[in-house]
Protein backbone atom coordinates (compact mmCIF):
# COMPACT_ATOMS: atom_id res chain seq x y z
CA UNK A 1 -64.83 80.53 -9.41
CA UNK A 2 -63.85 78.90 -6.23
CA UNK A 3 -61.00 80.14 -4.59
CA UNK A 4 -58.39 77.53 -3.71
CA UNK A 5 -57.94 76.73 -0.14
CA UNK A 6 -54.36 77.66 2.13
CA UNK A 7 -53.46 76.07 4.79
CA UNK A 8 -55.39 76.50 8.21
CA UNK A 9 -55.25 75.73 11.88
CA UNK A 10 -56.45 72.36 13.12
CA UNK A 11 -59.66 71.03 12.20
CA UNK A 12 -60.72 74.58 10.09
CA UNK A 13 -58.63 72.61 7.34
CA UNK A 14 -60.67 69.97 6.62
CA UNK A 15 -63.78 71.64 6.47
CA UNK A 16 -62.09 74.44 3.81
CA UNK A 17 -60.75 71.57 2.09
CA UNK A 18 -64.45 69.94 1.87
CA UNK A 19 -66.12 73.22 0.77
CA UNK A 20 -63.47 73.70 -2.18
CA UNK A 21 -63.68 70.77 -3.68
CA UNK A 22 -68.28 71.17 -3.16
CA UNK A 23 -67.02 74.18 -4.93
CA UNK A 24 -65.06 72.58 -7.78
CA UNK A 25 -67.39 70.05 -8.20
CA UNK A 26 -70.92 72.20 -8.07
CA UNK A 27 -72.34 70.26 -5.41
CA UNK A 28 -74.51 70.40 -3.02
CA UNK A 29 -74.11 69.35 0.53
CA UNK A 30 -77.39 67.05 -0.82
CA UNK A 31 -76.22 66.27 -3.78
CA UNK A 32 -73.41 65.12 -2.00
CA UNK A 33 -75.11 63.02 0.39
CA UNK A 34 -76.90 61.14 -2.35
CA UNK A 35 -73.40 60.42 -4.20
CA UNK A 36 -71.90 59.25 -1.14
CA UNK A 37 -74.94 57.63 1.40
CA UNK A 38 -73.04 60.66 4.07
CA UNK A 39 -76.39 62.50 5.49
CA UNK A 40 -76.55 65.94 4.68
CA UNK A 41 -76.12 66.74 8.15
CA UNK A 42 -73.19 65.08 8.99
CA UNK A 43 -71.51 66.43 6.11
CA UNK A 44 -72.73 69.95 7.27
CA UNK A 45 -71.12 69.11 10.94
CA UNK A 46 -68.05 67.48 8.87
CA UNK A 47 -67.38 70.98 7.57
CA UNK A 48 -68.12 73.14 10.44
CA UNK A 49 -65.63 71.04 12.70
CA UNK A 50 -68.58 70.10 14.88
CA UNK A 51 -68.13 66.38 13.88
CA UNK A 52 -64.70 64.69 13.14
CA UNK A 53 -65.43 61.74 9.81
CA UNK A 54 -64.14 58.36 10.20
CA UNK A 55 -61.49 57.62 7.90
CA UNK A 56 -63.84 55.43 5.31
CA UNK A 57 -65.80 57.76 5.66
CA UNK A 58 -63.84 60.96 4.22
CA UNK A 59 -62.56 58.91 1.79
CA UNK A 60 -66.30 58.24 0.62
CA UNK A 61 -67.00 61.99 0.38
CA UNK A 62 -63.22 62.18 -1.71
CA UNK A 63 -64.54 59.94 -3.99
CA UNK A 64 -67.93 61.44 -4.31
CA UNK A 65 -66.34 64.14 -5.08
CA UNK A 66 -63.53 62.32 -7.21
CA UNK A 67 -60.79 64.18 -5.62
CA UNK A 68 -57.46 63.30 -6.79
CA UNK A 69 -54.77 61.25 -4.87
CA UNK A 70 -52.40 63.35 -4.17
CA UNK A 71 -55.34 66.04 -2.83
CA UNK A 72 -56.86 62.84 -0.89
CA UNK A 73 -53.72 62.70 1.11
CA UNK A 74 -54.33 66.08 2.35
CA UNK A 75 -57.62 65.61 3.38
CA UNK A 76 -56.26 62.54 5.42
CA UNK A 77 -54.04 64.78 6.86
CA UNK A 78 -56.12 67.51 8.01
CA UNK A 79 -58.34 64.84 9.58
CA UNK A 80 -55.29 63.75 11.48
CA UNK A 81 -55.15 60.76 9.31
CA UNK A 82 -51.80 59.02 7.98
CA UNK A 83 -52.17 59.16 3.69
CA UNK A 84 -52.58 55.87 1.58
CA UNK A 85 -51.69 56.80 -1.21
CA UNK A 86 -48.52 56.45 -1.98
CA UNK A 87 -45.94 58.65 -4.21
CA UNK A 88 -43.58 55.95 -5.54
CA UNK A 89 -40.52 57.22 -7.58
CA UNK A 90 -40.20 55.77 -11.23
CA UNK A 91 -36.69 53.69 -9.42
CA UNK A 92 -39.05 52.17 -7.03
CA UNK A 93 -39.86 48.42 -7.07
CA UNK A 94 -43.56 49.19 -6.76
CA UNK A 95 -42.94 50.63 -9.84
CA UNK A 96 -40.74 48.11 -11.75
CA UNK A 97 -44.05 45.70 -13.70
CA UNK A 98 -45.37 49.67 -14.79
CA UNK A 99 -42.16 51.01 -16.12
CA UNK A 100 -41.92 47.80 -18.01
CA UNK A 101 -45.33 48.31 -19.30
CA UNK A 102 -44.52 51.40 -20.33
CA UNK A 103 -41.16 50.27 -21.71
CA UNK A 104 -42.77 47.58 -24.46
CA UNK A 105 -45.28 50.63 -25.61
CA UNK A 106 -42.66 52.56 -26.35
CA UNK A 107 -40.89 50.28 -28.13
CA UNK A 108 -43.75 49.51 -30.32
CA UNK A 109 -44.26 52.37 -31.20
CA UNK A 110 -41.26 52.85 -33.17
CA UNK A 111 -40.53 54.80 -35.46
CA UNK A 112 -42.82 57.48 -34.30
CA UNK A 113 -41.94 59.57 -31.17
CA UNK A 114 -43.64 58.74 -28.07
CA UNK A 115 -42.93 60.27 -24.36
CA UNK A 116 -44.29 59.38 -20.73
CA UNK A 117 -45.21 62.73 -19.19
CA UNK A 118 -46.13 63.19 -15.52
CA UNK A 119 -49.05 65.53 -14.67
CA UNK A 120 -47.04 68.40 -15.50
CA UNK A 121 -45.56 67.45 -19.01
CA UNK A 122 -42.15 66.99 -17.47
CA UNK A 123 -40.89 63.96 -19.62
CA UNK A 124 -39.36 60.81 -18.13
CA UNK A 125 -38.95 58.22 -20.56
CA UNK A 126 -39.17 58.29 -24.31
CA UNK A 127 -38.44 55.88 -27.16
CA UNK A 128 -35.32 56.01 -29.22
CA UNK A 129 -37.49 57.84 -31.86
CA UNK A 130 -38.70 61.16 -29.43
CA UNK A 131 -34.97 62.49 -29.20
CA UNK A 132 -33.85 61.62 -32.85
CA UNK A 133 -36.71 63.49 -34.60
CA UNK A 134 -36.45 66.62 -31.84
CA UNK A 135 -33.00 66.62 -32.68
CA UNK A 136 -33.61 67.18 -35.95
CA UNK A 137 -34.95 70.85 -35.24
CA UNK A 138 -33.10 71.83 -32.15
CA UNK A 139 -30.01 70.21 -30.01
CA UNK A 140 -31.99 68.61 -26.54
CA UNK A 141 -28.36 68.09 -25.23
CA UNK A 142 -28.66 71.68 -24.26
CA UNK A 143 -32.17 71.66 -22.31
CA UNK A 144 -31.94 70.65 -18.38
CA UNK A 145 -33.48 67.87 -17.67
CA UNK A 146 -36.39 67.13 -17.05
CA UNK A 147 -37.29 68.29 -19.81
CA UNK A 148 -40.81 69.59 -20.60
CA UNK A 149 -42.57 69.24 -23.65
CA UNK A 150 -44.65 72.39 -23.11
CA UNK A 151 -41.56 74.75 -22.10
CA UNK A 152 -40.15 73.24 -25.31
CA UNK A 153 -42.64 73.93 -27.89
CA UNK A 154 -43.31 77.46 -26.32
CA UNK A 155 -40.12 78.58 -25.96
CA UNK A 156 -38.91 80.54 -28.84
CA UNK A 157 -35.42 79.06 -28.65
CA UNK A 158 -37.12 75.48 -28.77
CA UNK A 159 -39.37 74.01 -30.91
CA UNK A 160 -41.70 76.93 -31.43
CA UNK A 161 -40.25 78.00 -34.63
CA UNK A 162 -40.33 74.90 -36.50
CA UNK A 163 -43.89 74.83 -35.72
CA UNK A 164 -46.33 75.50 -38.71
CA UNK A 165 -49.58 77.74 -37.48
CA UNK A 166 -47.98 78.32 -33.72
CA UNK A 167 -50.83 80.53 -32.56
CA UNK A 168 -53.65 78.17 -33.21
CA UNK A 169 -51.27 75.17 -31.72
CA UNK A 170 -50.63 77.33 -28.77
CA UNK A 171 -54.06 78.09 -27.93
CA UNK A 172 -55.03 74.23 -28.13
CA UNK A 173 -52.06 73.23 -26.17
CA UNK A 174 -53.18 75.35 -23.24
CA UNK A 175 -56.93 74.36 -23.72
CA UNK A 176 -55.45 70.39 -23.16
CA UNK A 177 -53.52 71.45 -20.38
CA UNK A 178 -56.62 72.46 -18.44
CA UNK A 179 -58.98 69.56 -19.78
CA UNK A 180 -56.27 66.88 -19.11
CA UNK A 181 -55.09 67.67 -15.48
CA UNK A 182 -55.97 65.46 -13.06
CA UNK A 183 -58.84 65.55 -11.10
CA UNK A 184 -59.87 68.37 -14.00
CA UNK A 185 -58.62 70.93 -11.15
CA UNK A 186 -55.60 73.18 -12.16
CA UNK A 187 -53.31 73.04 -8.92
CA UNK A 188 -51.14 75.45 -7.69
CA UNK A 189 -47.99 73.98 -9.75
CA UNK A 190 -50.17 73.88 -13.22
CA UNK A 191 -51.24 77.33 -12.59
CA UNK A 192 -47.38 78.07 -12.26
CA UNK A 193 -46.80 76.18 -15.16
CA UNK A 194 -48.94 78.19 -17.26
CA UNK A 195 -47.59 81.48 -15.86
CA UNK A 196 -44.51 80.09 -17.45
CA UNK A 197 -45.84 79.60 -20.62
CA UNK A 198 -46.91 82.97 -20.84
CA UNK A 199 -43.97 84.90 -19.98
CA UNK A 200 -42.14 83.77 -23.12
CA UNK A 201 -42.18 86.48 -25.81
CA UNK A 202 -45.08 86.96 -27.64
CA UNK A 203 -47.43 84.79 -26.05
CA UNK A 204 -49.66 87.05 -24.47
CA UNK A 205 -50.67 88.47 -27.77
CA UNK A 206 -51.41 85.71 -29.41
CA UNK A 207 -53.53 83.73 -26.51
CA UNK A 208 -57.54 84.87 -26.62
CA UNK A 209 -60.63 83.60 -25.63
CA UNK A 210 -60.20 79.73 -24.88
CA UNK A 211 -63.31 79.62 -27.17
CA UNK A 212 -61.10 80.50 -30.17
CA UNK A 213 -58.63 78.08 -29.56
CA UNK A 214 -59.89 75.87 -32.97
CA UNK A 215 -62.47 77.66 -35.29
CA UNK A 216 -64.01 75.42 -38.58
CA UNK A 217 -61.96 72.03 -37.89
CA UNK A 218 -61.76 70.47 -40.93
CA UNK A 219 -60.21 67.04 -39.59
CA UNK A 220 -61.54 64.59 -36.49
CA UNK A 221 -58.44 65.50 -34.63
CA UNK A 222 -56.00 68.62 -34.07
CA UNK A 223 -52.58 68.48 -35.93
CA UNK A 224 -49.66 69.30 -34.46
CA UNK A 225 -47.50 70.12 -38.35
CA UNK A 226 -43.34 70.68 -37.74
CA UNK A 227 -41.59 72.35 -41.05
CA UNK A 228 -38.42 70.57 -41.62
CA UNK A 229 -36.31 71.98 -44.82
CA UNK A 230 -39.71 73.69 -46.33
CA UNK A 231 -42.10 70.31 -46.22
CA UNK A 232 -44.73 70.22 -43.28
CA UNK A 233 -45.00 67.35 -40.99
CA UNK A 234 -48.49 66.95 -39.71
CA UNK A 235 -49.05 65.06 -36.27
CA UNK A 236 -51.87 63.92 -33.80
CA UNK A 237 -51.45 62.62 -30.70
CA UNK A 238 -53.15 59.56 -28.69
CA UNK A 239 -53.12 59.62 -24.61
CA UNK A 240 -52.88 56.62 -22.83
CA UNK A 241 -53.35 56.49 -18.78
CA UNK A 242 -53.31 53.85 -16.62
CA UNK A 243 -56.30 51.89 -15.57
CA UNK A 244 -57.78 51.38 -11.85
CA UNK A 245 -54.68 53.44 -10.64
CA UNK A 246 -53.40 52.85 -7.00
CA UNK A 247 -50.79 55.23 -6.24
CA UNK A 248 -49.73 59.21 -7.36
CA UNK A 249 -47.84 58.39 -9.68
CA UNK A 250 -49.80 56.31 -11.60
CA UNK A 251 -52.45 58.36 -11.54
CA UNK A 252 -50.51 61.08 -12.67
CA UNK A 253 -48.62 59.72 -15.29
CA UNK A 254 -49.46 59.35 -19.03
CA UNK A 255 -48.06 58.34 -22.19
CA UNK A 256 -47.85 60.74 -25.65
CA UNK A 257 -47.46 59.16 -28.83
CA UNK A 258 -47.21 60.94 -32.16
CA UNK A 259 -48.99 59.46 -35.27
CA UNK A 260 -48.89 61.09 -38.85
CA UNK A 261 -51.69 62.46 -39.36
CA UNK A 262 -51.66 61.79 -43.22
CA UNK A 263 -49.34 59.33 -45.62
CA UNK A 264 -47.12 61.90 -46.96
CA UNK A 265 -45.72 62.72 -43.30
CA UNK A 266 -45.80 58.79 -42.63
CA UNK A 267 -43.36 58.75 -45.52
CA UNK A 268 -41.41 61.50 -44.93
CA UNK A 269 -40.67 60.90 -40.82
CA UNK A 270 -39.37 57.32 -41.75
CA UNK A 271 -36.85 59.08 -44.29
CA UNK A 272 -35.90 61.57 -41.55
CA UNK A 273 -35.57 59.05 -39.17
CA UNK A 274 -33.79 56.62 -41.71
CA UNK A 275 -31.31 59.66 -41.93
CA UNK A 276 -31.15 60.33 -38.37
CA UNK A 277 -28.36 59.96 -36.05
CA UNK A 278 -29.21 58.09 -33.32
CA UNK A 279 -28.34 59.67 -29.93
């Protein structure tokens, strides 16, 4: 497993950085050079500090090595380069054609929750539907926002009791969270989000092997099933990302939305949610 890198002192950085993410990756300083056209020995001087890259040309070795954006500022900057890519915040007007994007597939989604999560399942815009049907099982006035979707469904004071076959849920859940992050590299806040997860009560003993997250699946999909006043409410999920992305959070950012996963719960949410007060 490779280790992840700290921070070092002047140009040591860079070539750490490089090795970690050879490391990640399972590459080979000649693999690498074939990926990227970057000889094999410059990349070797590259990461011994005896040669310092041109700017194009680190960010041909991050993309060879399809480093994330965020991570691809930090090479920049132990190169003694300024980053490019930039971390917009959902208010800014960078970001005002996306959030309307993302606005008008929420909407038609209706009446079936669906959330935008960033990279961390923090939640930062939903449809009317998300917060009607969670309020059904638990009252999301009293969760700090942001609120995250994972903290909620683990926490046994959240959603984790209305949730029919927990353990096997749980274990998928934190299979997705390593398969889905970005770059397919758990950073230092995942790994702290996961920590998290497994303080809460019980979930140590009922988290083994990633291998037996899902034994003999019997559908094309994994549900996610809520009981609500004895009848089960069975779920799948679809994950939608951005295309071509250009900055962090776009990148970063992706959008959840629920689908029964048979007729009878396609029936039943739109009676619930008939019956629901809006918020």
């Amino acid at each position: 497993m490779t280790t992840r890198p700290t921070e070092a002192a002047g140009g040591g950085e860079l070539g750490e950085l490089l090795r970690y993410w050879r490391g990640t990756r399972g590459k080979s300083q000649i693999e690498l050079s074939l990926d990227t056209g970057v000889s094999q020995r410059h990349l070797s001087f590259i990461e011994s500090g005896r040669s310092a890259p041109s700017r194009q040309t680190l960010m041909n070795i991050a993309q060879g090595l399809e480093v994330p954006f965020r991570d691809r500022n930090r090479l920049l900057l132990a190169a003694g380069f300024a980053p490019i890519y930039d971390e917009d915040a959902w208010s800014a007007d960078e970001m005002k054609s996306v959030n309307a994007a993302l606005e008008r597939v929420l909407r038609q989604h209706e009446p079936f929750p669906a959330l935008v999560m960033d990279r961390y399942w923090n939640v930062s815009m939903t449809n009317a539907s998300a917060p009607r049907f969670f309020n059904t099982f638990i009252d999301l006035d009293q969760r700090p926002k942001p609120r995250n979707l994972l903290q909620l469904m683990f926490d046994p004071a959240g959603l984790r009791p209305f949730i029919a076959h927990w353990d096997r849920t749980a274990k998928s859940l934190v299979l997705r969270v390593h398969r889905e992050s970005v770059g397919h590299v758990t950073d230092e806040r995942t790994r702290d989000l996961l920590a998290a997860l497994m303080a809460y009560p019980g979930v140590e003993d009922v988290l083994g092997p990633a291998e037996a997250a899902i034994s003999e699946p019997t559908l094309p999909m994994i549900p996610l099933s809520f009981v609500k006043d004895g009848h089960a409410l069975s779920y799948f999920s679809m994950v939608t990302t951005v295309g071509a992305p250009q900055t962090i959070a776009t990148q970063e950012l992706r959008i959840e939305c629920l689908y029964p996963a048979d007729d009878r719960t396609d029936a039943r949410h739109r009676a619930l949610m008939a019956g629901a007060e809006k918020p």
